[in-house]
Protein backbone atom coordinates (compact mmCIF):
# COMPACT_ATOMS: atom_id res chain seq x y z
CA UNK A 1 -11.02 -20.77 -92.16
CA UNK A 2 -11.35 -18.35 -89.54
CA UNK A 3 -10.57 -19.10 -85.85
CA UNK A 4 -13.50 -19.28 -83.44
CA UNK A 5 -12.71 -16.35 -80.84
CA UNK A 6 -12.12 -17.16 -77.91
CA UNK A 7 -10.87 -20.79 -78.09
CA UNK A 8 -8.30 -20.63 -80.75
CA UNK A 9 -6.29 -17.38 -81.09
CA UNK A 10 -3.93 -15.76 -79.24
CA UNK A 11 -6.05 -13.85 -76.95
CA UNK A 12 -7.51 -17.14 -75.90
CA UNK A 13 -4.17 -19.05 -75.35
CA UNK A 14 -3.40 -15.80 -72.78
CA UNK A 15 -6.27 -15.91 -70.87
CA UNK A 16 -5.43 -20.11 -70.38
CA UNK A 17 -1.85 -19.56 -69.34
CA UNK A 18 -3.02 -16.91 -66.68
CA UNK A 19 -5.44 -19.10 -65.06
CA UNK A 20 -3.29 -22.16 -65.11
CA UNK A 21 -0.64 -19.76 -63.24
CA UNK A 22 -2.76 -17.93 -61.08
CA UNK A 23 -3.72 -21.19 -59.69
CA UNK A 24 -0.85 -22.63 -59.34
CA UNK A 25 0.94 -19.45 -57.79
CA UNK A 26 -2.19 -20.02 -55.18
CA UNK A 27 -2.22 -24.08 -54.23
CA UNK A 28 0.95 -25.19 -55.32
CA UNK A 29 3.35 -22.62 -53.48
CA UNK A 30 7.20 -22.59 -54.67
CA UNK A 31 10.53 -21.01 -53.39
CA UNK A 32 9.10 -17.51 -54.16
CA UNK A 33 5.88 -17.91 -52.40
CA UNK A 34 6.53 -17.68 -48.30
CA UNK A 35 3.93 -19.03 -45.74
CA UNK A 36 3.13 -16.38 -43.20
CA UNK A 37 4.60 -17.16 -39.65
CA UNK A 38 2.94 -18.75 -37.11
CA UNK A 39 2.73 -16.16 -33.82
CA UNK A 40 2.82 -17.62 -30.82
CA UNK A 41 1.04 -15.44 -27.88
CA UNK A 42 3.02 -14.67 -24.84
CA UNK A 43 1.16 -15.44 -21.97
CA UNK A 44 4.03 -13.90 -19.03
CA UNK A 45 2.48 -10.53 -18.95
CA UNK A 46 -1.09 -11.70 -18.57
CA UNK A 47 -0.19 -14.39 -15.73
CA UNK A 48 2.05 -11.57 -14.18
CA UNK A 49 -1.21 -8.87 -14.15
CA UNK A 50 -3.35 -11.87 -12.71
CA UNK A 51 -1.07 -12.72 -9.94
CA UNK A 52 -0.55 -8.90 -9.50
CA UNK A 53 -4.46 -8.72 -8.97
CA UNK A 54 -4.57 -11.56 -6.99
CA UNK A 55 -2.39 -9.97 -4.80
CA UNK A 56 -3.67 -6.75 -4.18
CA UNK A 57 -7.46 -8.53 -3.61
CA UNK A 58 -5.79 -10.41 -0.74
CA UNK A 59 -4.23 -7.10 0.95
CA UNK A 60 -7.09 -5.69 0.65
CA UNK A 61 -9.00 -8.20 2.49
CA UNK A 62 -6.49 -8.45 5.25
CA UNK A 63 -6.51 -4.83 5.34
CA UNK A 64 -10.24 -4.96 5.85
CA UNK A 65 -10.18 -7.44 8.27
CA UNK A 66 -7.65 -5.83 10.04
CA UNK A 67 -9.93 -2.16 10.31
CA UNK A 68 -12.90 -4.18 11.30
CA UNK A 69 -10.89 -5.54 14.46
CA UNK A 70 -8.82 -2.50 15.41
CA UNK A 71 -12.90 -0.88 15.43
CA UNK A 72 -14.24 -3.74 17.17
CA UNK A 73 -11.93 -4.22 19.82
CA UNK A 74 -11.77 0.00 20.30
CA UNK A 75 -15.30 0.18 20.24
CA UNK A 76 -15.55 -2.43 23.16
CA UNK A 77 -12.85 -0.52 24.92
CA UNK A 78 -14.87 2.67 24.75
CA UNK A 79 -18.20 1.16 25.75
CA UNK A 80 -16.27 -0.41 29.04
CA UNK A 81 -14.79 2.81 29.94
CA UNK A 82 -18.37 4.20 29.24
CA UNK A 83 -20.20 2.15 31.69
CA UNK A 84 -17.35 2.15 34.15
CA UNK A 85 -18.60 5.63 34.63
CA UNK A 86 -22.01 5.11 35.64
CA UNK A 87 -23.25 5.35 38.97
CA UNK A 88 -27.19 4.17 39.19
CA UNK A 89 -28.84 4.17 42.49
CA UNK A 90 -32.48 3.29 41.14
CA UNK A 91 -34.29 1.21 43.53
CA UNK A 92 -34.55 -2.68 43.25
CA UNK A 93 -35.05 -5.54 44.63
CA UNK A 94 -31.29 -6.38 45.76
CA UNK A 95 -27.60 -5.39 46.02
CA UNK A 96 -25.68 -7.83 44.16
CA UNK A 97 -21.84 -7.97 45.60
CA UNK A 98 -19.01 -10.29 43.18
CA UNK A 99 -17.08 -12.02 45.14
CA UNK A 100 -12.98 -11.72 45.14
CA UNK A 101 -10.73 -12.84 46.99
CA UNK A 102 -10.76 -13.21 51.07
CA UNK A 103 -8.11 -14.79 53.19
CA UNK A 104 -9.66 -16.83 56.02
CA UNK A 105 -13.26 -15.14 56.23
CA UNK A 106 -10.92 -11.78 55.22
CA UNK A 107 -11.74 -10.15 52.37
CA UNK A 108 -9.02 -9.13 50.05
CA UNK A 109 -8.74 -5.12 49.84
CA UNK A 110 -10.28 -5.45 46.18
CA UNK A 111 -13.32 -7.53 47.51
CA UNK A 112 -13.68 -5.49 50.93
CA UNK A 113 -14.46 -2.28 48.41
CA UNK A 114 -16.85 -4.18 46.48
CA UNK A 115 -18.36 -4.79 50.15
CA UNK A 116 -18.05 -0.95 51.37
CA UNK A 117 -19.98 0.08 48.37
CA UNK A 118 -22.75 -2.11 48.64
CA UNK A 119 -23.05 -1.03 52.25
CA UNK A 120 -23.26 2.84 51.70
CA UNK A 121 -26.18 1.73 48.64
CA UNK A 122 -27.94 -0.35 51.34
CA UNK A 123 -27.66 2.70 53.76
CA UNK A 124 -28.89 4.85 51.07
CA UNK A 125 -31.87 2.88 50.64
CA UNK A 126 -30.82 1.68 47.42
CA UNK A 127 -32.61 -2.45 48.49
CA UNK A 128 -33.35 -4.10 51.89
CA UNK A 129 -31.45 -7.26 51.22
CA UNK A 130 -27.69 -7.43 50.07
CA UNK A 131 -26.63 -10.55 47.86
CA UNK A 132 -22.77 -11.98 48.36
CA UNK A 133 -21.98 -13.95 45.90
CA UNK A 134 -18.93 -16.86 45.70
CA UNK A 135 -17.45 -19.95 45.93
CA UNK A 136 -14.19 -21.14 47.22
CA UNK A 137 -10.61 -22.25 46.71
CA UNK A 138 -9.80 -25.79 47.48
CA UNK A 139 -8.36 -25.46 51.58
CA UNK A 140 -10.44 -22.55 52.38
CA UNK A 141 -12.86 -21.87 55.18
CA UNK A 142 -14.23 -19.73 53.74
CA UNK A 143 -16.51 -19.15 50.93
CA UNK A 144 -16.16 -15.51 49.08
CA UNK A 145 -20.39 -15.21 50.19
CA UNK A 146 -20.12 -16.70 53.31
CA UNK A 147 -16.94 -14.10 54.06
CA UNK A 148 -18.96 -10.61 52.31
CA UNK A 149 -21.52 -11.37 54.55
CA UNK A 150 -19.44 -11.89 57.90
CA UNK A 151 -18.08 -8.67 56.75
CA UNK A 152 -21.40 -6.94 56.07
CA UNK A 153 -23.09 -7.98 59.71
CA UNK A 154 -19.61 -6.56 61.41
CA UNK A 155 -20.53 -3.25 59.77
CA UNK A 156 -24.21 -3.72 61.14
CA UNK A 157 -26.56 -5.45 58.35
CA UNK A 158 -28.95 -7.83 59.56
CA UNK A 159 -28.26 -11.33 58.99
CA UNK A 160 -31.86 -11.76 57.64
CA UNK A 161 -30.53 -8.85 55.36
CA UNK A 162 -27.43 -10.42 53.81
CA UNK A 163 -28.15 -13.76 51.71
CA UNK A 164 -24.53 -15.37 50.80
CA UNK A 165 -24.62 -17.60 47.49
CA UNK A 166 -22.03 -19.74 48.16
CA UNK A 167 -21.31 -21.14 44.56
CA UNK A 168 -19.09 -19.71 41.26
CA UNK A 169 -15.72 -19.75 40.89
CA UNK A 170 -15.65 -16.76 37.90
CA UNK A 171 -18.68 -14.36 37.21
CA UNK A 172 -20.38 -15.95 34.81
CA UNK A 173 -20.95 -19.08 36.98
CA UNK A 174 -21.86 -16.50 39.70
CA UNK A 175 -24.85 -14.59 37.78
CA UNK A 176 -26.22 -17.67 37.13
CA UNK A 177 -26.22 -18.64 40.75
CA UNK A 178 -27.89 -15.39 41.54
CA UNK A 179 -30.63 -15.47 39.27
CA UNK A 180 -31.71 -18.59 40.23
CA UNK A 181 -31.52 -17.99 43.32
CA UNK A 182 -33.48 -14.26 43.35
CA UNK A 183 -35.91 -16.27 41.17
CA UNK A 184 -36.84 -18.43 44.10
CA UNK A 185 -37.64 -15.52 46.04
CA UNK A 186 -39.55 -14.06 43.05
CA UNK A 187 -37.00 -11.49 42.82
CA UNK A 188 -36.09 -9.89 39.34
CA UNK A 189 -34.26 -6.21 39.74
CA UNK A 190 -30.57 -5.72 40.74
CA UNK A 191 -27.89 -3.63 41.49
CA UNK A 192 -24.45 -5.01 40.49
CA UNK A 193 -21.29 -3.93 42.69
CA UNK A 194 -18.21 -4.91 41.06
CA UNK A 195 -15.02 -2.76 39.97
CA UNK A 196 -15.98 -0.29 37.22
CA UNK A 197 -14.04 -1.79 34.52
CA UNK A 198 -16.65 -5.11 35.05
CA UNK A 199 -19.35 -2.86 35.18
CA UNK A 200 -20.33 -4.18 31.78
CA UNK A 201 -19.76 -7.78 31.08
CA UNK A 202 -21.56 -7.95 34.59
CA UNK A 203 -24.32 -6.32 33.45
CA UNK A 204 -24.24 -8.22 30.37
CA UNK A 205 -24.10 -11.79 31.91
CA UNK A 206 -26.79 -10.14 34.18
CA UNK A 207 -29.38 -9.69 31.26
CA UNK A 208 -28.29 -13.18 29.31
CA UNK A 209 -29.94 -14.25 32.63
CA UNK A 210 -32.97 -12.83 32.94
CA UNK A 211 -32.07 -10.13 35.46
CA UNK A 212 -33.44 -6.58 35.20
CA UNK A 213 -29.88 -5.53 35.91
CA UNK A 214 -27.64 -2.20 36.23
CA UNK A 215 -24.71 -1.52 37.86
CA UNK A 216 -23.35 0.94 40.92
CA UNK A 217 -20.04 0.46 41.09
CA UNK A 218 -17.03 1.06 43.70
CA UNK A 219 -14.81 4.00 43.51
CA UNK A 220 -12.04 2.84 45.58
CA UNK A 221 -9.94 -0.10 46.01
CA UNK A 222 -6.96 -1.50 44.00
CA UNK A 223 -8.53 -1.64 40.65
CA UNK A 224 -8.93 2.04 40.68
CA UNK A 225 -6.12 4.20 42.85
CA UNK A 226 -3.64 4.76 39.92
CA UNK A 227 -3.68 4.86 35.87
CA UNK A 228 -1.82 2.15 35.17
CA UNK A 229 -4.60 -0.32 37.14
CA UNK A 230 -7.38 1.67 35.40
CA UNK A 231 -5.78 1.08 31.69
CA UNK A 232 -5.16 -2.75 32.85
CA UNK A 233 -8.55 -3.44 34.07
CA UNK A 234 -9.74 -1.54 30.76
CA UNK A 235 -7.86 -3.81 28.57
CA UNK A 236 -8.70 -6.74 30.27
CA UNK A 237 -12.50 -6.48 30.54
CA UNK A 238 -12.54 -5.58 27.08
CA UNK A 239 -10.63 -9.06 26.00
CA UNK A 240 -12.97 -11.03 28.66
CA UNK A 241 -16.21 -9.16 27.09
CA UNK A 242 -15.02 -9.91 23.61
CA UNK A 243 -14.43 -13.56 24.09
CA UNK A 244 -17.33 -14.12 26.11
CA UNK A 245 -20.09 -12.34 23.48
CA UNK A 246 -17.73 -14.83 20.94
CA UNK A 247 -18.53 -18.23 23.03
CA UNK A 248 -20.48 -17.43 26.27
CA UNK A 249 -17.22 -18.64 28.63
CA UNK A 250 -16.22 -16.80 31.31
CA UNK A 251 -12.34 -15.31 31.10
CA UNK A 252 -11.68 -14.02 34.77
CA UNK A 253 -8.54 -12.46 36.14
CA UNK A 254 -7.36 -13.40 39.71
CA UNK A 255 -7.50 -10.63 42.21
CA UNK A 256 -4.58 -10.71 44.72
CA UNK A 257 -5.02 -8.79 48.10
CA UNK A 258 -1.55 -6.93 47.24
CA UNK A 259 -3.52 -5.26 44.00
């Protein structure tokens, strides 16, 4: 009897034992069959590049930050040295002197410039009635007003031309005196006398208040005879300005009659 192909044979018995070891060689692994490695992934570099990034995202912010300031505060510098320069004799409704220091009803040489200039822009026509403005120092007999405007009628103003506010100890607290007092007397327009380099945080304060205000400066006096008081008063309006646009406080320097 002949064998049935493919179950019986040779050929058959061939084809068994290659299956039977093809799937053994696959499941059943031996000493000749080696499992592939297990890689592990380094993470170093990519924790290096992140902190690296990290890194150069905060410079960059602090080097932003840093630009924006050194613009800010130089762009306040400029616009103080700007309106230090200007000289506006429109008409209005009054002269408006800051007080400084005085020394017994004496003004200090800073304040008695302030004075001179508001007394050549009442000459000129500039407002019939002169505003001194300022408080006074614990001991004093003297208020800064009350002394600007003893100075004023020794020069020949009017009393009835001269109205002292006798309150504010910095210049904030001495706009604010002045508007409400012009706005009794249905007064709005002014003409600020100060030292250039307070030209415009005057003028500022001025409009936070209300005032149609703009400024006529002196051009002698302490805070302008050499460079070095010209750069000081520059740098330190522009640190007052910048802190009071940042909290609306007043940040005054002391005048001294020796400056």
């Amino acid at each position: 009897m002949r064998p049935h192909p493919g179950i019986d044979g040779p050929a058959s018995v061939r084809r068994n034992r290659d299956v039977t070891e093809r799937w053994h060689t696959r499941d059943m692994p031996t000493a000749l069959t080696r499992p592939e490695p297990v890689r592990i992934r380094s993470t170093g570099p990519r924790r290096a590049r992140r902190g690296a990034s990290f890194a150069q995202w905060v410079g960059r912010v602090i080097a932003g930050v840093l630009l924006m300031s050194v613009v800010l505060v130089g762009g306040t510098a400029f616009r103080v040295w700007q309106v230090a320069r200007i000289d506006d004799y429109s008409r209005a409704d009054a002269i408006v002197v800051l007080g400084a220091a005085q020394y017994n009803g004496t003004p200090s040489p800073v304040f008695a410039a302030r004075l001179g200039q508001a007394y050549h822009l009442y000459r000129s026509g500039v407002a019939p009635l002169i505003i001194t403005v300022g408080g006074k120092q614990v001991g004093d007999n003297y208020t800064e007003a009350a002394a600007g405007k003893k100075y004023l009628q020794s020069k020949g103003v009017p009393a009835n031309h001269v109205l002292a506010v006798e309150t504010g100890s910095d210049t904030l607290k001495s706009i604010e005196a002045v508007s409400v007092a012009m706005s009794a007397r249905q007064l709005n327009s002014a003409a600020l006398v100060s030292d250039p380099w307070h030209s415009l945080r005057t003028r500022t304060m001025a409009a936070d208040n209300g005032l149609d205000a703009w400024t006529a400066p002196t051009r002698t006096g302490p805070s302008v005879y050499t460079r070095e008081s010209q750069f000081h008063g520059i740098t330190r309006e522009t640190g007052a300005l910048l802190w009071y646009q940042l909290t609306h406080f007043s940040d005054d320097f002391k005048h001294t009659a020796e400056q």
